[in-house]
C-alpha atoms as a PDB file:
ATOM      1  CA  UNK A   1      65.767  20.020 148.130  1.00  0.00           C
ATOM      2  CA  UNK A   2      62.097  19.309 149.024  1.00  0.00           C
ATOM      3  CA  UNK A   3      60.642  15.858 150.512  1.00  0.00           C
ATOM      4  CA  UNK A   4      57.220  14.344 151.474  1.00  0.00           C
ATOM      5  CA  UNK A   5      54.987  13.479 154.025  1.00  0.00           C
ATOM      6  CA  UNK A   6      54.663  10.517 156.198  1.00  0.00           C
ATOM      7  CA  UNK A   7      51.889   8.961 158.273  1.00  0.00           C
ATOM      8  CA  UNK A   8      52.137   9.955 161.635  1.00  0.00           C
ATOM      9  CA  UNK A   9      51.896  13.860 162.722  1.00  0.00           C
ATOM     10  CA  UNK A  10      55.433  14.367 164.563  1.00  0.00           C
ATOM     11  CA  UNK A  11      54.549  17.743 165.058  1.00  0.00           C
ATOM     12  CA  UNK A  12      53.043  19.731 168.191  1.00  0.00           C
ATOM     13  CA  UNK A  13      50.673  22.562 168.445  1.00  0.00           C
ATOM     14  CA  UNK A  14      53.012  25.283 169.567  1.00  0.00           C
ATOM     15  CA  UNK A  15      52.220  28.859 168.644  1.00  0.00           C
ATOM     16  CA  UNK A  16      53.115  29.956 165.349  1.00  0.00           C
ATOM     17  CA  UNK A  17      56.257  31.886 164.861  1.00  0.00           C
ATOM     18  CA  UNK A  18      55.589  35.737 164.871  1.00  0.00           C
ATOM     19  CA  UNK A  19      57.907  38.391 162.551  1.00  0.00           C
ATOM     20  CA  UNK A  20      57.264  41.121 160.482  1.00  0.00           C
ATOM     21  CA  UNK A  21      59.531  40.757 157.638  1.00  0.00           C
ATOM     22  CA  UNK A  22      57.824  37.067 156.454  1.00  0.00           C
ATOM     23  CA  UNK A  23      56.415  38.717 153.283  1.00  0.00           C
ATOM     24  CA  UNK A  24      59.762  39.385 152.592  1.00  0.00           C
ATOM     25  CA  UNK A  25      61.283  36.450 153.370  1.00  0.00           C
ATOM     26  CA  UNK A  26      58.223  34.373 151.786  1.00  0.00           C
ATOM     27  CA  UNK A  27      59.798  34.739 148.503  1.00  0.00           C
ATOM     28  CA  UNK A  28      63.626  34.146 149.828  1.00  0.00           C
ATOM     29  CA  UNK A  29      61.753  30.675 151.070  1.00  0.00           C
ATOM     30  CA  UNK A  30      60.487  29.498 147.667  1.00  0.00           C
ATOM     31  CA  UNK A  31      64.418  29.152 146.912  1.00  0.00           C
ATOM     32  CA  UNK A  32      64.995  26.855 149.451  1.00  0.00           C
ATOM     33  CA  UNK A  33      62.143  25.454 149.054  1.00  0.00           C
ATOM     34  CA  UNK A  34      62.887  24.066 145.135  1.00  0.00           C
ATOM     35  CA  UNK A  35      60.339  26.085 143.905  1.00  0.00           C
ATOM     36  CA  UNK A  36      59.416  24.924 140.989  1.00  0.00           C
ATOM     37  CA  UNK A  37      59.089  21.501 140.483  1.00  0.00           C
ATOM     38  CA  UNK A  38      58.467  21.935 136.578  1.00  0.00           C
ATOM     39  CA  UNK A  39      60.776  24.684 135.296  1.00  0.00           C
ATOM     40  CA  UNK A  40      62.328  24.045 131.967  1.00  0.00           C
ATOM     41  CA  UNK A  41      65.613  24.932 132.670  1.00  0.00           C
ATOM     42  CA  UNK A  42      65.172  29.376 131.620  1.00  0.00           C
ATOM     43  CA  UNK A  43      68.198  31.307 132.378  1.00  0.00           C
ATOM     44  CA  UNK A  44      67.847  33.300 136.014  1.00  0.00           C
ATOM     45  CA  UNK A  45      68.470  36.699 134.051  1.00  0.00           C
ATOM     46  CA  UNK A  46      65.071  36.161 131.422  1.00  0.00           C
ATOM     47  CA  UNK A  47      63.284  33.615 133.829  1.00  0.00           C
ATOM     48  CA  UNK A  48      60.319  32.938 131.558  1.00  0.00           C
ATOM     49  CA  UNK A  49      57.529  31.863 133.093  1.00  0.00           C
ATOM     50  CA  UNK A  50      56.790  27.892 132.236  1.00  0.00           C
ATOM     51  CA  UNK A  51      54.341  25.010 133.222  1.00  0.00           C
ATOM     52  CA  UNK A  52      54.063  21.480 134.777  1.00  0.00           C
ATOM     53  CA  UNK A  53      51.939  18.731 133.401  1.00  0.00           C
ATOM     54  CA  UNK A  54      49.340  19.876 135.556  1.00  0.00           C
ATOM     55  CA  UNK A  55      49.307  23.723 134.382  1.00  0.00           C
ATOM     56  CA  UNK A  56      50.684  25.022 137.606  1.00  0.00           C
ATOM     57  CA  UNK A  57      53.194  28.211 137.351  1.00  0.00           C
ATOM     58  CA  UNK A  58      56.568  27.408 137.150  1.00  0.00           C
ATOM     59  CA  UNK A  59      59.214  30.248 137.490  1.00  0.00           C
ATOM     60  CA  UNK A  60      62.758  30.748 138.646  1.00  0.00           C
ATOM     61  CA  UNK A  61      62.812  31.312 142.388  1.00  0.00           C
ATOM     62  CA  UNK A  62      65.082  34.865 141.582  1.00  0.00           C
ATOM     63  CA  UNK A  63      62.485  36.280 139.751  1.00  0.00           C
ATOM     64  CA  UNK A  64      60.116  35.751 142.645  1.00  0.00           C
ATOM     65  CA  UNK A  65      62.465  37.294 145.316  1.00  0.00           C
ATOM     66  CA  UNK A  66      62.669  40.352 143.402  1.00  0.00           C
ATOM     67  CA  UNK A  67      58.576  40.585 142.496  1.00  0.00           C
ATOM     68  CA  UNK A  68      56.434  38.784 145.598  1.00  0.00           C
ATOM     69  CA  UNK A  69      53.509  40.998 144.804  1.00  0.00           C
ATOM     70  CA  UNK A  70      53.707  39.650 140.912  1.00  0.00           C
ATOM     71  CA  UNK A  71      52.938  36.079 142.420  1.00  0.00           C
ATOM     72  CA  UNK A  72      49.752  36.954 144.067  1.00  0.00           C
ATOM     73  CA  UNK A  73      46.809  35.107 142.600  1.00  0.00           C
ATOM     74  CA  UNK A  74      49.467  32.595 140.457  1.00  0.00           C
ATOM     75  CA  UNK A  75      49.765  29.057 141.302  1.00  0.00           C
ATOM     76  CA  UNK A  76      52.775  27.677 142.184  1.00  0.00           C
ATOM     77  CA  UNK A  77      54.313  24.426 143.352  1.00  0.00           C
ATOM     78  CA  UNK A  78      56.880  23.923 146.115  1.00  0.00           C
ATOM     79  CA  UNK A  79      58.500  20.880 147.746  1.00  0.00           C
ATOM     80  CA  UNK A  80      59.402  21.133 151.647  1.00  0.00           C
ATOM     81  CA  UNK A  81      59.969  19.683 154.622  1.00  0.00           C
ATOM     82  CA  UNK A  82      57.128  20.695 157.151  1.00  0.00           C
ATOM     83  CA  UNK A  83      58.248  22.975 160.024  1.00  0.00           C
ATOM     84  CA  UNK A  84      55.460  23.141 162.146  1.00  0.00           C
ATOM     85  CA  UNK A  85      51.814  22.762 162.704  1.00  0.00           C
ATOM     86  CA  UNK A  86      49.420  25.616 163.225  1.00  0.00           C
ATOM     87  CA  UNK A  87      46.496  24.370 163.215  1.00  0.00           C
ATOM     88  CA  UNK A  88      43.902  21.502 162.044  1.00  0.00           C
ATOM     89  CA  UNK A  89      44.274  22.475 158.387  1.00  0.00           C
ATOM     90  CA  UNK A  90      47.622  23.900 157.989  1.00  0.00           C
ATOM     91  CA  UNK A  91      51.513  23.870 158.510  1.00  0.00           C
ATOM     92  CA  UNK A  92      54.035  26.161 157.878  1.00  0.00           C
ATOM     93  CA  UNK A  93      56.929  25.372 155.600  1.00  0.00           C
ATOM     94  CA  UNK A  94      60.895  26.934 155.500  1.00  0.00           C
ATOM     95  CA  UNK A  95      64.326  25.787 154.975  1.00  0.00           C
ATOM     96  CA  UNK A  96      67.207  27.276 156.759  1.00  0.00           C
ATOM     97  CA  UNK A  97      70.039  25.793 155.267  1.00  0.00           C
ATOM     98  CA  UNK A  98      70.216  28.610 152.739  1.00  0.00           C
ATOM     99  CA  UNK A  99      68.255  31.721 154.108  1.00  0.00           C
ATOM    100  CA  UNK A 100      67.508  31.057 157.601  1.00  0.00           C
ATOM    101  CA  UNK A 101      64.003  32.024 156.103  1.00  0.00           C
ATOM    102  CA  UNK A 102      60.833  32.834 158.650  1.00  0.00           C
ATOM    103  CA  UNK A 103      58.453  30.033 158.063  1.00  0.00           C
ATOM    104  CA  UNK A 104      55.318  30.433 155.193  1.00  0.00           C
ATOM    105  CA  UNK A 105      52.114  29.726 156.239  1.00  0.00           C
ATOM    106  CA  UNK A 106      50.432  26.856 154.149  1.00  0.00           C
ATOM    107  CA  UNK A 107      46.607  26.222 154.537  1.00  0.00           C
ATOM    108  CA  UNK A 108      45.158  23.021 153.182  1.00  0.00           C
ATOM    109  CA  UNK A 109      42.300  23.574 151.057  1.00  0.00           C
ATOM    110  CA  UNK A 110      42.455  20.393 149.227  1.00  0.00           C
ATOM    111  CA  UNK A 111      39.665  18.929 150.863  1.00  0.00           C
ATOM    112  CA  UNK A 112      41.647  15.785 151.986  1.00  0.00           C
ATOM    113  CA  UNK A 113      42.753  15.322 155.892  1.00  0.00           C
ATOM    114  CA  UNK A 114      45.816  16.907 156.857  1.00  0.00           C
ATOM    115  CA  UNK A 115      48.693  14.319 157.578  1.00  0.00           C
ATOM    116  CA  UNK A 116      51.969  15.559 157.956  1.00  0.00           C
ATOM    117  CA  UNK A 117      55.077  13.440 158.062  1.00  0.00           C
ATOM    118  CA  UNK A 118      57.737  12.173 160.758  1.00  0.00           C
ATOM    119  CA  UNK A 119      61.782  12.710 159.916  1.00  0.00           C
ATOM    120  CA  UNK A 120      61.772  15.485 158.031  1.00  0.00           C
ATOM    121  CA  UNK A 121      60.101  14.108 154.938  1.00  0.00           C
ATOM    122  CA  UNK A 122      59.436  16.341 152.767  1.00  0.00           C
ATOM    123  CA  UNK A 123      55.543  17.244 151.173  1.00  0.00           C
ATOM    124  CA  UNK A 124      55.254  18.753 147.684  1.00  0.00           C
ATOM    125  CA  UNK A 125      52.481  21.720 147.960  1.00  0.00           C
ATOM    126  CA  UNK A 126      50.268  22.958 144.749  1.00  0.00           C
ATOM    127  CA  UNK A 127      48.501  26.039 145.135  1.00  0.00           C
ATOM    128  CA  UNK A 128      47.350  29.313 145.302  1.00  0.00           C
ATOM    129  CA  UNK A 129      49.798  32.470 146.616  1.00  0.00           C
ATOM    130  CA  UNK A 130      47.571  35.020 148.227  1.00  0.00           C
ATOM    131  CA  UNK A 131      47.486  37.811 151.011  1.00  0.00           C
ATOM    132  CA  UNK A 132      46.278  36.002 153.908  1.00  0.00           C
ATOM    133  CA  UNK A 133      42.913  37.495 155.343  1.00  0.00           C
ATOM    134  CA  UNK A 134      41.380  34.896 157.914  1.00  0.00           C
ATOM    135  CA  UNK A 135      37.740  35.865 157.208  1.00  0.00           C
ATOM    136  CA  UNK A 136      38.266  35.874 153.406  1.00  0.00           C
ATOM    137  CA  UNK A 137      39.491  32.103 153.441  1.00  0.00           C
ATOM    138  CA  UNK A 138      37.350  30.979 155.951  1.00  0.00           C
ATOM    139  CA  UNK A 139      34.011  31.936 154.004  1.00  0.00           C
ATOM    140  CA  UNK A 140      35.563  31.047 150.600  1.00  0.00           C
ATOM    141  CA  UNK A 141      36.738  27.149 151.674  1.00  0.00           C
ATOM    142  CA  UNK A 142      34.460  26.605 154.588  1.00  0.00           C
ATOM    143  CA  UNK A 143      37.377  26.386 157.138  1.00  0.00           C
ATOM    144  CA  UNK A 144      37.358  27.842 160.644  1.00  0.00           C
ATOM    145  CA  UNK A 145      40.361  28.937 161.748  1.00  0.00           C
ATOM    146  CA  UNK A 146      41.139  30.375 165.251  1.00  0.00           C
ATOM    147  CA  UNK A 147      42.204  34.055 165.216  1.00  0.00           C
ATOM    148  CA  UNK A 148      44.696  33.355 167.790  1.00  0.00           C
ATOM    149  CA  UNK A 149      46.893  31.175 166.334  1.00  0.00           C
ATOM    150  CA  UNK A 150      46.895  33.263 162.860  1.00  0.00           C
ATOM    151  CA  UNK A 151      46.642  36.864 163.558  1.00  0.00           C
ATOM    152  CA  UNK A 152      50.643  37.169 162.957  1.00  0.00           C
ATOM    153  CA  UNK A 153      49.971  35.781 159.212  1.00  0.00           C
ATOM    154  CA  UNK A 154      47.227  38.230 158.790  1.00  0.00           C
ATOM    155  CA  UNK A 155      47.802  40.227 155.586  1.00  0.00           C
ATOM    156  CA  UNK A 156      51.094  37.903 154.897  1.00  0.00           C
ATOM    157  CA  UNK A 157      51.679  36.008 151.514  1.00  0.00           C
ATOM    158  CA  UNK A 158      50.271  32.439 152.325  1.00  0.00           C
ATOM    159  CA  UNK A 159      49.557  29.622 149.512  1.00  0.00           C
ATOM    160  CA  UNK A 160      46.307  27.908 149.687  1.00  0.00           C
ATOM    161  CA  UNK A 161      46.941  24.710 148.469  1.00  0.00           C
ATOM    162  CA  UNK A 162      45.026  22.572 146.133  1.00  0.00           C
ATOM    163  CA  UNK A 163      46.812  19.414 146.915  1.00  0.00           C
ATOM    164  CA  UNK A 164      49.395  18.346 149.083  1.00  0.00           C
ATOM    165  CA  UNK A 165      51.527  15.193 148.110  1.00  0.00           C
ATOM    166  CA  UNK A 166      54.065  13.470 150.295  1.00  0.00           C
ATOM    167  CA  UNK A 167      57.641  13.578 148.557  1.00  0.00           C
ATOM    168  CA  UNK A 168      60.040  10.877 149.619  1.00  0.00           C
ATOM    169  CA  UNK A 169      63.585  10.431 147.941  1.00  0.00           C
ATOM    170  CA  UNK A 170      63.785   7.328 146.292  1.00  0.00           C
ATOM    171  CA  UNK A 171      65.824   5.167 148.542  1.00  0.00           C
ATOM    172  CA  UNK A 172      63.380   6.323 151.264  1.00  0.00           C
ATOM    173  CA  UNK A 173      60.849   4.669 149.272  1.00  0.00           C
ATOM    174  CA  UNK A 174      62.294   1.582 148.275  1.00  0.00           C
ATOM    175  CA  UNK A 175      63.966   1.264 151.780  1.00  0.00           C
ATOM    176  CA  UNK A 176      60.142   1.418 153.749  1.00  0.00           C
ATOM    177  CA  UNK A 177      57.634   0.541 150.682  1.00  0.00           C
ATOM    178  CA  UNK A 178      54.918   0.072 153.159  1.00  0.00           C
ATOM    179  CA  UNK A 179      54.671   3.148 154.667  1.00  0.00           C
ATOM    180  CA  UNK A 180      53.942   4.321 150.996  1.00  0.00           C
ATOM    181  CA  UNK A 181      51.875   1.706 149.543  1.00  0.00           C
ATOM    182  CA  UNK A 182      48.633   3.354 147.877  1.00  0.00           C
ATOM    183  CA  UNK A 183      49.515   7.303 148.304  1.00  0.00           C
ATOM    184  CA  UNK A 184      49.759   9.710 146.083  1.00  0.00           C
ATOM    185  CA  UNK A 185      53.504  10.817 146.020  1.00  0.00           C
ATOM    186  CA  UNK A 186      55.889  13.170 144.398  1.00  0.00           C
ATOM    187  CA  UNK A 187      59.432  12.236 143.532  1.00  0.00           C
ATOM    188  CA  UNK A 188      62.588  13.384 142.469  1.00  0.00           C
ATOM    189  CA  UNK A 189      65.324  12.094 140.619  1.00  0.00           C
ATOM    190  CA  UNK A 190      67.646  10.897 138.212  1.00  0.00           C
ATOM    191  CA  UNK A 191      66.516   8.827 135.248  1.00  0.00           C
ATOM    192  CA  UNK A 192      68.332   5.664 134.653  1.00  0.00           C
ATOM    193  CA  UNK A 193      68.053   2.023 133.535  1.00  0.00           C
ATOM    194  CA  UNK A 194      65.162   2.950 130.522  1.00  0.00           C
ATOM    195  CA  UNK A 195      63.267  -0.316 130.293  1.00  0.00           C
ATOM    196  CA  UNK A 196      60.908   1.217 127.470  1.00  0.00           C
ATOM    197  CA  UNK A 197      59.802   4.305 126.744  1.00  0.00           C
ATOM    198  CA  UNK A 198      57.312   3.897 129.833  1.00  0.00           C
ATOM    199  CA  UNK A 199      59.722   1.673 132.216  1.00  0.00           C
ATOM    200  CA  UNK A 200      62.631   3.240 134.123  1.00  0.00           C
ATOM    201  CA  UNK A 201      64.241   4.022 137.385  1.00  0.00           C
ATOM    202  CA  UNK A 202      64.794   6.889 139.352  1.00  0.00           C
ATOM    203  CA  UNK A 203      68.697   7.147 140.796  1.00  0.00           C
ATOM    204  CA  UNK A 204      69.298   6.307 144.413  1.00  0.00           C
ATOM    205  CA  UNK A 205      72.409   7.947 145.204  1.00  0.00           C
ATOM    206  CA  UNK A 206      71.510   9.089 149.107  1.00  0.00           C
ATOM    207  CA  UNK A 207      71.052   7.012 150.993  1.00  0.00           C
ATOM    208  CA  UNK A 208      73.581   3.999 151.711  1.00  0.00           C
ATOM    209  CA  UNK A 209      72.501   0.570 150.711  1.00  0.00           C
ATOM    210  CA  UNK A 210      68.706   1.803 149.098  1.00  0.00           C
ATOM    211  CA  UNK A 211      67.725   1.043 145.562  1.00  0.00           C
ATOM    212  CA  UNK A 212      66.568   2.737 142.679  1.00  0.00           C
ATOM    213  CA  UNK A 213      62.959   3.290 142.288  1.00  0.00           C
ATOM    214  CA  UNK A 214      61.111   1.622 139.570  1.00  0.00           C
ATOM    215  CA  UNK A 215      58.548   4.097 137.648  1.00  0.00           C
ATOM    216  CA  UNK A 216      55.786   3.084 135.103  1.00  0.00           C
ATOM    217  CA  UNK A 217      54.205   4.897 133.158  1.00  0.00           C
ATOM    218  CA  UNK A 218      50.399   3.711 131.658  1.00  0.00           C
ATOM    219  CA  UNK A 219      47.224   4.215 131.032  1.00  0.00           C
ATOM    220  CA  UNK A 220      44.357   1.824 132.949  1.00  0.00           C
ATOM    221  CA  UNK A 221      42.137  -0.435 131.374  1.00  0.00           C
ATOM    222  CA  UNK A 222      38.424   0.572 130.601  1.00  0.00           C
ATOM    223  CA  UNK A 223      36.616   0.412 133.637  1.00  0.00           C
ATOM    224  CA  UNK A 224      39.339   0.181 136.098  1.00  0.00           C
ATOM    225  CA  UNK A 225      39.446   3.106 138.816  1.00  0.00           C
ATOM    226  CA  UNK A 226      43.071   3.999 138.714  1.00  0.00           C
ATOM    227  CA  UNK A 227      44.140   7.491 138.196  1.00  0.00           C
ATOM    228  CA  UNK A 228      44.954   8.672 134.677  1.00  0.00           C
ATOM    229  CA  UNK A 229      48.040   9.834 133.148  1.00  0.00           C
ATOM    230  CA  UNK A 230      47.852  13.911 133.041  1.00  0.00           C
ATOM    231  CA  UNK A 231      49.926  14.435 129.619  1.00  0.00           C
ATOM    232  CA  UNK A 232      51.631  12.340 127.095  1.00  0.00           C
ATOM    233  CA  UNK A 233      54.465  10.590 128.103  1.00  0.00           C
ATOM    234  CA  UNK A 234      57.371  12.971 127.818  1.00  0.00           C
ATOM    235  CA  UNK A 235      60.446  11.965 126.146  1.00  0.00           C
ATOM    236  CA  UNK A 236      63.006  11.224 128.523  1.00  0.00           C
ATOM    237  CA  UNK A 237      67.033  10.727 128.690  1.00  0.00           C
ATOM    238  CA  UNK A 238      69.496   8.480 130.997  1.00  0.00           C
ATOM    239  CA  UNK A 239      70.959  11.286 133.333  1.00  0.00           C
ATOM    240  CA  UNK A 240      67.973  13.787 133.419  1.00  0.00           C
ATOM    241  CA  UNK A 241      66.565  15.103 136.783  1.00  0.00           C
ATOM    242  CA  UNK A 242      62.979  14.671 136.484  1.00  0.00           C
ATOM    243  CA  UNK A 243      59.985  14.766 138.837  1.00  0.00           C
ATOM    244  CA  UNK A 244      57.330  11.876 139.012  1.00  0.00           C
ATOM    245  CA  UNK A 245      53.845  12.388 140.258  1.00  0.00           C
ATOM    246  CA  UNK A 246      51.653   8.833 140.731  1.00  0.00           C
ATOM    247  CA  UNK A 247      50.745   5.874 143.264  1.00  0.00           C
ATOM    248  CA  UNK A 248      53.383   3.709 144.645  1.00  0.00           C
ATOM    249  CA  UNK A 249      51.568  -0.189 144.500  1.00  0.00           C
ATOM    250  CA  UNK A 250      54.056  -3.566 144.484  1.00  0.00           C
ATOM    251  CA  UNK A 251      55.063  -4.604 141.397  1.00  0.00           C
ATOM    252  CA  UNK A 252      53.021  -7.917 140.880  1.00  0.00           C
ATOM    253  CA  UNK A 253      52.797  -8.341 137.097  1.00  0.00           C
ATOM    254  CA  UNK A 254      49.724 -10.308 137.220  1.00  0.00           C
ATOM    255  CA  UNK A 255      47.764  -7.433 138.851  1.00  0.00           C
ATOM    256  CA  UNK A 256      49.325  -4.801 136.585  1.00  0.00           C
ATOM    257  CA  UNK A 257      48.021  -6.668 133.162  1.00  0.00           C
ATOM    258  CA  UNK A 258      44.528  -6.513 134.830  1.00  0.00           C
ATOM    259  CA  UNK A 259      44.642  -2.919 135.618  1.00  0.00           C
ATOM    260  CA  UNK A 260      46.329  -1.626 133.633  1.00  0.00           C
ATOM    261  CA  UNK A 261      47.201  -1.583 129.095  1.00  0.00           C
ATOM    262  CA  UNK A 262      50.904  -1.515 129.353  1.00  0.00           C
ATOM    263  CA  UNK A 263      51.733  -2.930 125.722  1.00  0.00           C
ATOM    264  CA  UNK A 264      55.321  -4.906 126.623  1.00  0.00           C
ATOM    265  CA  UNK A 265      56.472  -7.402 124.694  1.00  0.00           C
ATOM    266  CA  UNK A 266      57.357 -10.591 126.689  1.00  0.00           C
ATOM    267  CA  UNK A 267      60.812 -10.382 127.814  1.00  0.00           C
ATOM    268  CA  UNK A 268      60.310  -7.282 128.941  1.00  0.00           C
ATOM    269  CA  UNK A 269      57.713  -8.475 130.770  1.00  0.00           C
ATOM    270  CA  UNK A 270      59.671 -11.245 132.054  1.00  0.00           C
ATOM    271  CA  UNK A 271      62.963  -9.093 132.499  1.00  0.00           C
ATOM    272  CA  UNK A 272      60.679  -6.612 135.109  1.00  0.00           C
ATOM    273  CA  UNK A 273      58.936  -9.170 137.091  1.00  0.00           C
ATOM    274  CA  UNK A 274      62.747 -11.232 137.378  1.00  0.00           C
ATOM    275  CA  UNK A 275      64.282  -7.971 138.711  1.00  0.00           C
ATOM    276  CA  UNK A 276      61.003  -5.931 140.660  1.00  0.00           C
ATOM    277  CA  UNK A 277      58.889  -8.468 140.941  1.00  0.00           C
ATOM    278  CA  UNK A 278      56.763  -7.468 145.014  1.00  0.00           C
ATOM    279  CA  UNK A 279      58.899  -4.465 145.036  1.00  0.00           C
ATOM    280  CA  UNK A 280      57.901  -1.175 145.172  1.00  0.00           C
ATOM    281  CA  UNK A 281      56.867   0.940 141.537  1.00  0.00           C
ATOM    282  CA  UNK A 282      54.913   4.100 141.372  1.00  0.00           C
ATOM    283  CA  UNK A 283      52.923   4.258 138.751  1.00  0.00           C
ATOM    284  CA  UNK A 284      53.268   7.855 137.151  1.00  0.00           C
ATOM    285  CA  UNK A 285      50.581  10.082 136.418  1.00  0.00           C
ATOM    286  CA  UNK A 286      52.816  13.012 135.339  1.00  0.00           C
ATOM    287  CA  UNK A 287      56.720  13.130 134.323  1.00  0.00           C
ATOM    288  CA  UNK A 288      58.102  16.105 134.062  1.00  0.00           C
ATOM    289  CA  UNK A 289      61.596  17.785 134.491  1.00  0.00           C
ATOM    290  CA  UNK A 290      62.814  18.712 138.024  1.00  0.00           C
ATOM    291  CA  UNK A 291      63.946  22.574 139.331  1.00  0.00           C
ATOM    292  CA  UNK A 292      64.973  21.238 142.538  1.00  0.00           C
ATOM    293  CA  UNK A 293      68.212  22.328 143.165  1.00  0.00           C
ATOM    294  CA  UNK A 294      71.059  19.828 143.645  1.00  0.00           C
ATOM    295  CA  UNK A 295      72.491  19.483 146.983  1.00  0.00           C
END
């Protein structure tokens, strides 16, 4: 499975790893990696190609194996536990417990600083699969990169991301809120509990004595700067492994009528604030269903 991103940068600056067979093994990687967070569920032997709520590729991770070149130029979305930093704006990102995969070389183009996470939490990557040339990107986002540190990824499948989201389990949410409070996160997990067609939780089933995640979904009030919903809200089922993009933010009801036009009737309202009231809810900005593989 894939995780986020924390606060503090537990990683050192230790040369990257060299091998010649990572353009082989990039695509071995995106397995491992859950690669793709979106997929609808297409059979490995067709593996249609499918979107997220955000547009992004979505494809099965078999297909990709078999066909790296086909992915250059596509945009594609991966969840992952950080292995190491290279430099100031990137990280490389493998998981050995399937492949013993050669780490992929990530750069951040977002624009945003690069923070990577603390005990093994896991960060969900959007963007761009490419051959890595080190002058090419360096003139086309206005990095600098040091030659030294990157000549072994020269000419090697690399994704240039577009955004990079921290992506906790639940329980590691609702066990640390704080650590999460106001950043943009992507999360994993079982639907359960359906308040209203907007109002659920996400499963904790992980991690002993955690609980489940509350997620709403709405729009914000006229004038209020709080990100927007990407789609309509999908219809969702008790069981189903979905994927939640938003901001996590305490669950004080009085601040959520203010920001936000979330159209419950009053004992729902009271029924939320008696069960979540101050704890943790991410407030969804997409809601889509999850191709992260199942331990």
């Amino acid at each position: 499975m894939i995780q986020p991103t924390s606060k503090k940068n537990g990683f050192g600056n230790d040369q990257p790893l060299s091998g010649s067979s990572r353009k082989q093994k990039f695509l071995r990687s995106t397995l491992a990696l859950g690669l793709i967070a979106g997929l609808m569920g297409a059979c490995a032997e067709s593996a249609p190609q499918t979107e997220t709520a955000d547009g992004t590729t979505n494809v099965q991770t078999e297909e990709i194996t078999e066909n790296t070149e086909g992915y250059i130029g596509q945009i594609v979305t991966i969840r992952s536990a950080p292995v190491e930093k290279v430099g100031d704006n990137s990280f490389t990102v493998s998981d050995e417990q399937f492949f013993g995969s050669e780490p992929i070389l990530v750069i951040n183009a977002s624009g945003e600083p690069l923070l990577l996470p603390e005990d093994n939490v896991e960060v969900q990557v959007t963007g761009e699969v490419r051959n890595f040339l080190i002058s090419e990107t360096e003139q086309e986002f206005d990095l600098t990169l040091d030659p030294n540190l990157y000549q072994d990824y020269e000419e090697q499948p690399v994704i240039i991301a577009q955004s990079i989201a921290l992506a906790p389990e639940p329980g590691e949410i609702t066990s640390n809120p704080e650590q999460y409070y106001g950043e943009t996160l992507a999360v994993t997990g079982e639907v359960e509990d359906i308040q209203s067609g907007a109002a659920f939780t996400l499963d904790e089933d992980r991690l002993l004595g955690s609980e489940d995640l509350l997620v709403i979904y709405a729009s914000p009030r006229d004038g209020v700067q709080q990100p927007q919903p990407s789609a309509q809200l999908p219809t969702i089922a008790d069981g189903e492994e979905v994927a939640v993009t938003g901001t996590l933010r305490p669950f004080v009801v009085a601040d959520f009528e203010r920001d936000y036009d979330l159209g419950w009737d009053l004992e729902l309202q009271e029924q939320l604030e008696a069960e979540y009231s101050n704890r943790p809810v991410l407030v969804a900005t997409g809601i889509y269903p999850s191709a992260i593989p199942e331990d």
